[in-house]
N, C-alpha and C. Protein backbone atom coordinates (compact mmCIF):
# COMPACT_ATOMS: atom_id res chain seq x y z
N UNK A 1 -49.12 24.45 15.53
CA UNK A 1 -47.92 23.74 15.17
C UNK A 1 -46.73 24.65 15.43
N UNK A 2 -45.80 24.30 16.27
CA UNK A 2 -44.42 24.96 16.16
C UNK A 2 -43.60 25.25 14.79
N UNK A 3 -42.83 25.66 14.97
CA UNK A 3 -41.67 25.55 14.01
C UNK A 3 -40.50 24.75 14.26
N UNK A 4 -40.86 23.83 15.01
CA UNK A 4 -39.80 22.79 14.72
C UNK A 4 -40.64 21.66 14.37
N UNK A 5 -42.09 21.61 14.21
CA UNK A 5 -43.15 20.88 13.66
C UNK A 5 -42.88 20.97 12.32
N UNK A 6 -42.97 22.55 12.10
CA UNK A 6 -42.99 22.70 10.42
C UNK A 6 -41.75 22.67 9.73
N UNK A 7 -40.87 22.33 10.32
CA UNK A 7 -39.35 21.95 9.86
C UNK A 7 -39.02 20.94 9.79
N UNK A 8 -39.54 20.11 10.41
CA UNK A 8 -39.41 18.75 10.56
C UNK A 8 -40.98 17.92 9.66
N UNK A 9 -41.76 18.34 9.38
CA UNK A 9 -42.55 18.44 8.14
C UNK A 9 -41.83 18.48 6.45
N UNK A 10 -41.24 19.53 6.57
CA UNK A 10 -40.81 19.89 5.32
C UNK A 10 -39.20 19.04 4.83
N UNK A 11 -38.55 18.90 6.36
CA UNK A 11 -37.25 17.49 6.15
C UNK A 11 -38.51 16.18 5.84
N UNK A 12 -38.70 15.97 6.73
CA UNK A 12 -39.18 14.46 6.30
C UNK A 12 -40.01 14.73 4.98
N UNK A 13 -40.99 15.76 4.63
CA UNK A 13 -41.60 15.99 3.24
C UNK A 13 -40.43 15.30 2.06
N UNK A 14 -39.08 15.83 2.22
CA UNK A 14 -38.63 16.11 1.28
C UNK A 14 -37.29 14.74 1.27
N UNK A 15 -37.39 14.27 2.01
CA UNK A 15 -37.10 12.85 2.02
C UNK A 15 -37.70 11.44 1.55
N UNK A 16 -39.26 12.04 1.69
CA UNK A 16 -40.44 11.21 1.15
C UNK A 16 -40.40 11.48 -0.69
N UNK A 17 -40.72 12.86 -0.41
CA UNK A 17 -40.64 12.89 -1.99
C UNK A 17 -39.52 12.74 -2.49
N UNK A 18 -38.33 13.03 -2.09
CA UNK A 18 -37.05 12.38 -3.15
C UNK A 18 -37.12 10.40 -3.22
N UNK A 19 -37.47 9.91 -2.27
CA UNK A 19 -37.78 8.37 -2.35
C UNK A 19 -38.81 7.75 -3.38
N UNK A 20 -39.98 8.73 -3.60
CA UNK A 20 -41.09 8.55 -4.12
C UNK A 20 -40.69 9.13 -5.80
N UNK A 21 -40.03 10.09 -5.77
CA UNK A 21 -39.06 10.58 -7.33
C UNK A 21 -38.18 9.60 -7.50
N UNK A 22 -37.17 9.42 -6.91
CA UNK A 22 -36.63 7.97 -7.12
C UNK A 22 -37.17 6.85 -7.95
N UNK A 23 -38.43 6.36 -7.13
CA UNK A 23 -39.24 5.22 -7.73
C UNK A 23 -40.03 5.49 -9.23
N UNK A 24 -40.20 6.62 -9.50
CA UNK A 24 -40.75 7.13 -10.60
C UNK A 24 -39.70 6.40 -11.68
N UNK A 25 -39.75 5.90 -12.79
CA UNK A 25 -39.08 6.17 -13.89
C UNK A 25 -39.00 7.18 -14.67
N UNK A 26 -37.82 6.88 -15.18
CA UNK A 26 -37.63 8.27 -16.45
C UNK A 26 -37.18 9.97 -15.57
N UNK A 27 -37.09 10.60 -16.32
CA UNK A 27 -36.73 12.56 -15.80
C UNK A 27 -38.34 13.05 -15.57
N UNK A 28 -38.05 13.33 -14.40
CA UNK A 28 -39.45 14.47 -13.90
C UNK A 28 -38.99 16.17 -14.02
N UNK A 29 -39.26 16.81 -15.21
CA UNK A 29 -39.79 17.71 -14.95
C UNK A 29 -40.42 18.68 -14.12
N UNK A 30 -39.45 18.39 -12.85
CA UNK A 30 -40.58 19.09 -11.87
C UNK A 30 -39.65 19.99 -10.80
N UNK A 31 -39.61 20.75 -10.22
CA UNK A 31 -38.77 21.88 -9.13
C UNK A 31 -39.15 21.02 -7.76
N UNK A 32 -38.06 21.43 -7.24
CA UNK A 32 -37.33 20.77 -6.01
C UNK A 32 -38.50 20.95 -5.15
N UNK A 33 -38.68 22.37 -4.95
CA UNK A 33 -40.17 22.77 -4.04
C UNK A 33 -41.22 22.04 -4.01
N UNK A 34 -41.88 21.38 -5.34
CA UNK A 34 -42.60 20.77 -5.55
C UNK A 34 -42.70 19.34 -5.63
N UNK A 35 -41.53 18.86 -5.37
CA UNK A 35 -41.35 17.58 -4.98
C UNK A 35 -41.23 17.74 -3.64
N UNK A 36 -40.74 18.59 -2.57
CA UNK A 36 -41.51 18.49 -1.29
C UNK A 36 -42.66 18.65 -1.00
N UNK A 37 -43.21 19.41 -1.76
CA UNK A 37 -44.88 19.59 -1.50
C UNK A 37 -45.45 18.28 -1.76
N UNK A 38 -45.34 17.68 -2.54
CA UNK A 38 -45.87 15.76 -2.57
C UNK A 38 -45.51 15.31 -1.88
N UNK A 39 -44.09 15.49 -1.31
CA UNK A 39 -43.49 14.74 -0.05
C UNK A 39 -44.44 14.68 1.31
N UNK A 40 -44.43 16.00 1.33
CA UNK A 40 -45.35 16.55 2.43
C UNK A 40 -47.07 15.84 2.53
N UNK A 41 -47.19 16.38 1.13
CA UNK A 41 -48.63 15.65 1.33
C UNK A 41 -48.81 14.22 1.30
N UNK A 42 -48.00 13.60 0.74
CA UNK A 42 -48.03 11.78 0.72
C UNK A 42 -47.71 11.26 2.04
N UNK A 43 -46.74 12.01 2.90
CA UNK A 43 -46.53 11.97 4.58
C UNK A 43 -48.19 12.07 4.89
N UNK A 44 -48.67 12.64 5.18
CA UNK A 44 -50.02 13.55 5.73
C UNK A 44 -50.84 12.28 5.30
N UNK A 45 -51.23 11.96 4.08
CA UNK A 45 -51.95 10.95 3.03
C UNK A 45 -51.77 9.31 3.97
N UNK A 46 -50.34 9.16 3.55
CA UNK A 46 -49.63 7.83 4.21
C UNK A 46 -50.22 7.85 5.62
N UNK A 47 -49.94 8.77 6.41
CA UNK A 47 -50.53 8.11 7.86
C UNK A 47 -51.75 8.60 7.88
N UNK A 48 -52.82 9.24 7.19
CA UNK A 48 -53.91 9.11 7.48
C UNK A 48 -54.55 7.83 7.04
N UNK A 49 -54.19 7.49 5.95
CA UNK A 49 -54.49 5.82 5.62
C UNK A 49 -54.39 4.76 6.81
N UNK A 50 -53.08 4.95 7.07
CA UNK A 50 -52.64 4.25 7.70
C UNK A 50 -53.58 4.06 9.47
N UNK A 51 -54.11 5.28 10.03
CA UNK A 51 -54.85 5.65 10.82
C UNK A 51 -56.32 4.66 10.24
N UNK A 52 -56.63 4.89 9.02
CA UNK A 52 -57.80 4.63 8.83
C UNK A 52 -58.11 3.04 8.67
N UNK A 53 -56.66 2.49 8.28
CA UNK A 53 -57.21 1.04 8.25
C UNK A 53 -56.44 0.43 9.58
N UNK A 54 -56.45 1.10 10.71
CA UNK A 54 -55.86 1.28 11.85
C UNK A 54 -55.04 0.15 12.01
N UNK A 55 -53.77 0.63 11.03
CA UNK A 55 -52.24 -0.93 11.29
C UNK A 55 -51.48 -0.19 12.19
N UNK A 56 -51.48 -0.40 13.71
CA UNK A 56 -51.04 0.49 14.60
C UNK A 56 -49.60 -0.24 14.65
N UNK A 57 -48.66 0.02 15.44
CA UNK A 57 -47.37 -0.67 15.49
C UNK A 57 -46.45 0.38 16.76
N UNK A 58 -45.36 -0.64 17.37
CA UNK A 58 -44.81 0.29 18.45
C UNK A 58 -43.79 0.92 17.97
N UNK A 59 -43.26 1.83 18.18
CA UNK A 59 -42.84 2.55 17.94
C UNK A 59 -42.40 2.69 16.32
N UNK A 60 -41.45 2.46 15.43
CA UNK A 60 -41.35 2.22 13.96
C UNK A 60 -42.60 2.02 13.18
N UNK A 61 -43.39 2.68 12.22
CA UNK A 61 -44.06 1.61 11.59
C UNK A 61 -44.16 1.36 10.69
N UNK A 62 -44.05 0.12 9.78
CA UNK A 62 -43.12 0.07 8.87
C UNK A 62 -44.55 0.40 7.12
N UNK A 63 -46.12 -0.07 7.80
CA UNK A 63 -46.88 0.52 7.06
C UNK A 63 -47.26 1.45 6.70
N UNK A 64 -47.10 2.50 7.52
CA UNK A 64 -47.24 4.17 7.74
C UNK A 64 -46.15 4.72 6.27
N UNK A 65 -44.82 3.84 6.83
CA UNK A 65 -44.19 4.32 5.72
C UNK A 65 -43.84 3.76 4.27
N UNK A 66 -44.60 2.69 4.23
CA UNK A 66 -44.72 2.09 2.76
C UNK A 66 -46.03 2.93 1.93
N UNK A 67 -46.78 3.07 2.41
CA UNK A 67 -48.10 4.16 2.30
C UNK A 67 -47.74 5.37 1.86
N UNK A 68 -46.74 6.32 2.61
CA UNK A 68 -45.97 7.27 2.19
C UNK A 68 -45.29 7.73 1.17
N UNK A 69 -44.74 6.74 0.92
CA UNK A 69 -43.69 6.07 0.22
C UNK A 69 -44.45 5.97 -1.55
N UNK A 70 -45.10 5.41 -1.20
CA UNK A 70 -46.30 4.49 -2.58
C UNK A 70 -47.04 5.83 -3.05
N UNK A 71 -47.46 6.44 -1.93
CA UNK A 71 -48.73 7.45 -2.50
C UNK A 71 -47.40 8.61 -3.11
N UNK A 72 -46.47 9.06 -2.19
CA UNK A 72 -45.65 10.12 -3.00
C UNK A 72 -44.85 9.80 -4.48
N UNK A 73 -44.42 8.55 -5.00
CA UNK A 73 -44.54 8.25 -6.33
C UNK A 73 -45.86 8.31 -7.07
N UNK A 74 -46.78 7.95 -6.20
CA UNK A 74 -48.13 8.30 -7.25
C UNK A 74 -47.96 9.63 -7.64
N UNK A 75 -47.75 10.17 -6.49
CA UNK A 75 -48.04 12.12 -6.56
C UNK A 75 -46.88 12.13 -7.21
N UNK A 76 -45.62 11.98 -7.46
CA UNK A 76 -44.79 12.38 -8.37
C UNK A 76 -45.03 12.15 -9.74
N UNK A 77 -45.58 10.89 -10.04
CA UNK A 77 -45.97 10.91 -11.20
C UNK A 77 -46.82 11.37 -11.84
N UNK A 78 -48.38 11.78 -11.12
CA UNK A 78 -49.21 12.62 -11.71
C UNK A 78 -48.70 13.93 -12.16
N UNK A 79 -48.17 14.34 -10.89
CA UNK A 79 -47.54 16.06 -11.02
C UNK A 79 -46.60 15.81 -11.76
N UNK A 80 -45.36 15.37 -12.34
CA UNK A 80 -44.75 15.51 -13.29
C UNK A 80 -45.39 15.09 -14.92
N UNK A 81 -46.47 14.30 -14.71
CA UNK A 81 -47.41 14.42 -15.95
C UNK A 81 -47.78 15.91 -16.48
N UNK A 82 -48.56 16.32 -15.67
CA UNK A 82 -49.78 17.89 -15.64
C UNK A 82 -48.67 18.62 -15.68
N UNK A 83 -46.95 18.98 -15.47
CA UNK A 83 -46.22 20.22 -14.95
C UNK A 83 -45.74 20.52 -16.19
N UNK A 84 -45.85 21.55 -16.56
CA UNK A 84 -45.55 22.28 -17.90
C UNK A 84 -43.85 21.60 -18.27
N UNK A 85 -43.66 21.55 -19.40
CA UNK A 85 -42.09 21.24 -19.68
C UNK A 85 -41.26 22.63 -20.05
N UNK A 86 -40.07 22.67 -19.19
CA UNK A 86 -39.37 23.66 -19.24
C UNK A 86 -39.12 23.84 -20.47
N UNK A 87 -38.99 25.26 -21.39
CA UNK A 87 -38.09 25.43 -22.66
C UNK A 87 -38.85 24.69 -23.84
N UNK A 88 -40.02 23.98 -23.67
CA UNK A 88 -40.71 23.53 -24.69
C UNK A 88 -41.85 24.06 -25.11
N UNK A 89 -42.24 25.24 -25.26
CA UNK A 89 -43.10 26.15 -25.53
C UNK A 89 -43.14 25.96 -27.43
N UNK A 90 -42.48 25.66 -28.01
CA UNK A 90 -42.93 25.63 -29.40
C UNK A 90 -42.09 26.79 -30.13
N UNK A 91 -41.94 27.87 -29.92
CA UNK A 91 -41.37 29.02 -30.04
C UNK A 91 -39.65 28.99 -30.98
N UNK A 92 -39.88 29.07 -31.74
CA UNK A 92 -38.61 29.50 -32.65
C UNK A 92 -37.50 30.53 -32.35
């Protein structure tokens, strides 16, 4: 993979996951980094699905990115479930 592969990975990552945080309700608890990392992987996720129940389309496709889209709110919402809460340690 180049580096304009992996740059263009980590833009679109992080476009996915701010869309997919978006759709979440409520405050996520969660760092910017790590809402691209779901981004990233719900991209990767989304069109391998999408590959697998082979909805091919020319050029645009508009299932690839509803898939994307859907799975990176899933992943936002799990991971902001499991992600520790800042400043709430219990501690006096």
């Amino acid at each position: 993979m180049t580096i304009t592969g992996v740059l263009s990975a980590i833009i679109f990552g992080a476009i996915i996951g701010a869309i997919g945080r978006l759709l979440v309700p409520g405050k996520q608890n969660m760092p910017i980094w790590l809402t691209i990392a779901v981004g990233v992987a719900a991209a990767f996720a989304g069109t391998g699905l999408t590959r697998l129940l082979d909805l091919k389309a020319l050029g645009f496709n508009f299932w690839e990115t509803i898939f994307q889209i859907g799975i990176a709110a899933l992943g936002v919402f799990l991971v902001a479930a499991l992600w520790p809460r800042g400043g709430d340690d219990g501690a006096t």
